[in-house]
N, C-alpha and C. Protein backbone atom coordinates (compact mmCIF):
# COMPACT_ATOMS: atom_id res chain seq x y z
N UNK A 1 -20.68 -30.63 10.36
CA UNK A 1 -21.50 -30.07 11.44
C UNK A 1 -22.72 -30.95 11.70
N UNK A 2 -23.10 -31.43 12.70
CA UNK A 2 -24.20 -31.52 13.41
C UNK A 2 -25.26 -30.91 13.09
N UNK A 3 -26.70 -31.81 12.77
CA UNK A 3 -27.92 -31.00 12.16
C UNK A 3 -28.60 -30.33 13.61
N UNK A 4 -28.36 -30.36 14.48
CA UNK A 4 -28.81 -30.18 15.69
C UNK A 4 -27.80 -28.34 16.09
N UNK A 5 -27.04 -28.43 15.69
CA UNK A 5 -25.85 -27.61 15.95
C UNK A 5 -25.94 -26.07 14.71
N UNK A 6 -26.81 -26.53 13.57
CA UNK A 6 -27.09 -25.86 12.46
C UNK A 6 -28.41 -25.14 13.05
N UNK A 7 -29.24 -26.18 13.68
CA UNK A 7 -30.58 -25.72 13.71
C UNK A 7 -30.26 -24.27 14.78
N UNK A 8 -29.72 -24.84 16.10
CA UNK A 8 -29.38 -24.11 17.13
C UNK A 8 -28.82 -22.67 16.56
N UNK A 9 -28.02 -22.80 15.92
CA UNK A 9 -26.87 -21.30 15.38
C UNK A 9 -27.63 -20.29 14.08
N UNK A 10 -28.82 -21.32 13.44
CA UNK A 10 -29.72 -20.76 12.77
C UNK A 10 -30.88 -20.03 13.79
N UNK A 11 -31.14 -20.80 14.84
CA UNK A 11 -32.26 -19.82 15.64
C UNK A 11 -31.58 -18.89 16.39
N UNK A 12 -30.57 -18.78 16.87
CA UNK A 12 -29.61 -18.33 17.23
C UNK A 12 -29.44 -16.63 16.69
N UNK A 13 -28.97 -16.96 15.31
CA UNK A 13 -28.99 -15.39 14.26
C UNK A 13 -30.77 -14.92 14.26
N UNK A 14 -31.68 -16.08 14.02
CA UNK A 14 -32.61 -15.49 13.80
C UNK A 14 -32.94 -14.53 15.21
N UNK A 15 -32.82 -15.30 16.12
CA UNK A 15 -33.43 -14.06 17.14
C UNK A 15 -32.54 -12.75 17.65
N UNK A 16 -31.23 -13.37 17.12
CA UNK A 16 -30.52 -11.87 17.01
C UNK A 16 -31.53 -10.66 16.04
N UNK A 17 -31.60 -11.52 15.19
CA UNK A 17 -32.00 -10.29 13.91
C UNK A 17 -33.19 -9.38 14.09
N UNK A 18 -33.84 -10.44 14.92
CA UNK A 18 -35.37 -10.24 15.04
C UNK A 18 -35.54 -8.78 15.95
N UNK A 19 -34.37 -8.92 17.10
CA UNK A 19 -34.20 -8.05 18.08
C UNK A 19 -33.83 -6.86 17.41
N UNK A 20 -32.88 -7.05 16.59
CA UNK A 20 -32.16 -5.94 15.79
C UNK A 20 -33.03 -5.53 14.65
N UNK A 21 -34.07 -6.07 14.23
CA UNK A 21 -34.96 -5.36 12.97
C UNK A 21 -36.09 -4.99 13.94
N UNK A 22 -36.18 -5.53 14.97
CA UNK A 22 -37.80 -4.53 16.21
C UNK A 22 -37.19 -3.19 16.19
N UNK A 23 -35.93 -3.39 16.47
CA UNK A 23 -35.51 -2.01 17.30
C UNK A 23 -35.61 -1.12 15.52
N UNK A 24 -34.59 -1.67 14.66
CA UNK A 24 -35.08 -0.85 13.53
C UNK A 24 -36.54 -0.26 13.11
N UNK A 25 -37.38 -1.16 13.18
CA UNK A 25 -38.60 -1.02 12.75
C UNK A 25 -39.37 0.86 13.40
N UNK A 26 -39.58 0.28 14.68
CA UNK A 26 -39.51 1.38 15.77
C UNK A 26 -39.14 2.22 15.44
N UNK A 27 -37.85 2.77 14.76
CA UNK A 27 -37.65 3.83 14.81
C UNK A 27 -37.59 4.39 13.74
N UNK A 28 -37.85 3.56 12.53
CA UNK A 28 -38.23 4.16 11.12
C UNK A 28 -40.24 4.04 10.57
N UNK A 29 -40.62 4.64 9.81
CA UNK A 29 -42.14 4.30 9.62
C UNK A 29 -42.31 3.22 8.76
N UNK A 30 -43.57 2.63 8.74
CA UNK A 30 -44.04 1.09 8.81
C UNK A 30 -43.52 0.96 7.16
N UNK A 31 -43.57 1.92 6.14
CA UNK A 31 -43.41 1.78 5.45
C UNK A 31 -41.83 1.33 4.89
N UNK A 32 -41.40 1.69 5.46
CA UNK A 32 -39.76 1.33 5.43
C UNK A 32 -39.34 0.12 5.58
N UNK A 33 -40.05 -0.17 6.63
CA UNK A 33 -39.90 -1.79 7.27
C UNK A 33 -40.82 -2.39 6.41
N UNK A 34 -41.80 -2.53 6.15
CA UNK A 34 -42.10 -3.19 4.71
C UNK A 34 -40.95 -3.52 3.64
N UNK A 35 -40.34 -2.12 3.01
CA UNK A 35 -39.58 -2.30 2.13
C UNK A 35 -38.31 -3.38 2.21
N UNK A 36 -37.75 -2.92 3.86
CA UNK A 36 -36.95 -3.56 4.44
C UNK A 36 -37.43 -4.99 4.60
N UNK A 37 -38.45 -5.48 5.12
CA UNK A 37 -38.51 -6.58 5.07
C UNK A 37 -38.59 -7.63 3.71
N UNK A 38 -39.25 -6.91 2.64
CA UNK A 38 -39.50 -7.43 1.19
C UNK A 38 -38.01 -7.82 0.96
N UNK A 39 -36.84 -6.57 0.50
CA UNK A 39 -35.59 -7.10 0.62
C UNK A 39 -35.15 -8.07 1.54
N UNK A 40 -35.65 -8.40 3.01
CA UNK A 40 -34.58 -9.79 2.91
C UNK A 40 -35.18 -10.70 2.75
N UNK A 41 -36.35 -10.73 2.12
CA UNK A 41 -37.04 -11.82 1.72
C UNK A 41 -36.46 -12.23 0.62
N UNK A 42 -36.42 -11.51 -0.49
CA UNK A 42 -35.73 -11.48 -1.75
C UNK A 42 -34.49 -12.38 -1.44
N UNK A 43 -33.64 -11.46 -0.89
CA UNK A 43 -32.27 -12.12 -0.30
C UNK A 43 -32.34 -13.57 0.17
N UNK A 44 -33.16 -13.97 0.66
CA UNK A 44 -33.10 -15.31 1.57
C UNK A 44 -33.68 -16.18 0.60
N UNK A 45 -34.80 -15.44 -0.70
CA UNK A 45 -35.00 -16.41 -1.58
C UNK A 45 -34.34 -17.01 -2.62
N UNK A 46 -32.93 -16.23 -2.44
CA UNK A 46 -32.07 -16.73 -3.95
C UNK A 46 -31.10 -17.14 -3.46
């Protein structure tokens, strides 16, 4: 693959996700989304 083609399909998911964890966020309390966010931090760090 193409490093150009990685970058693209990586920003790609990210702004999927981003859309899809606003809308989560919203509709659960801040505290959740904290938690939620700590986990995919975790996740993305190992």
């Amino acid at each position: 693959m193409h490093t150009v083609f990685k970058l693209a399909m990586a920003a790609f998911y990210i702004w999927i996700f981003t859309i899809v964890f606003t809308g989560i966020a919203k509709a659960t309390p801040v505290n959740t989304s904290e938690v939620g966010m700590r986990t995919i931090y975790s996740e993305l760090g190992e």
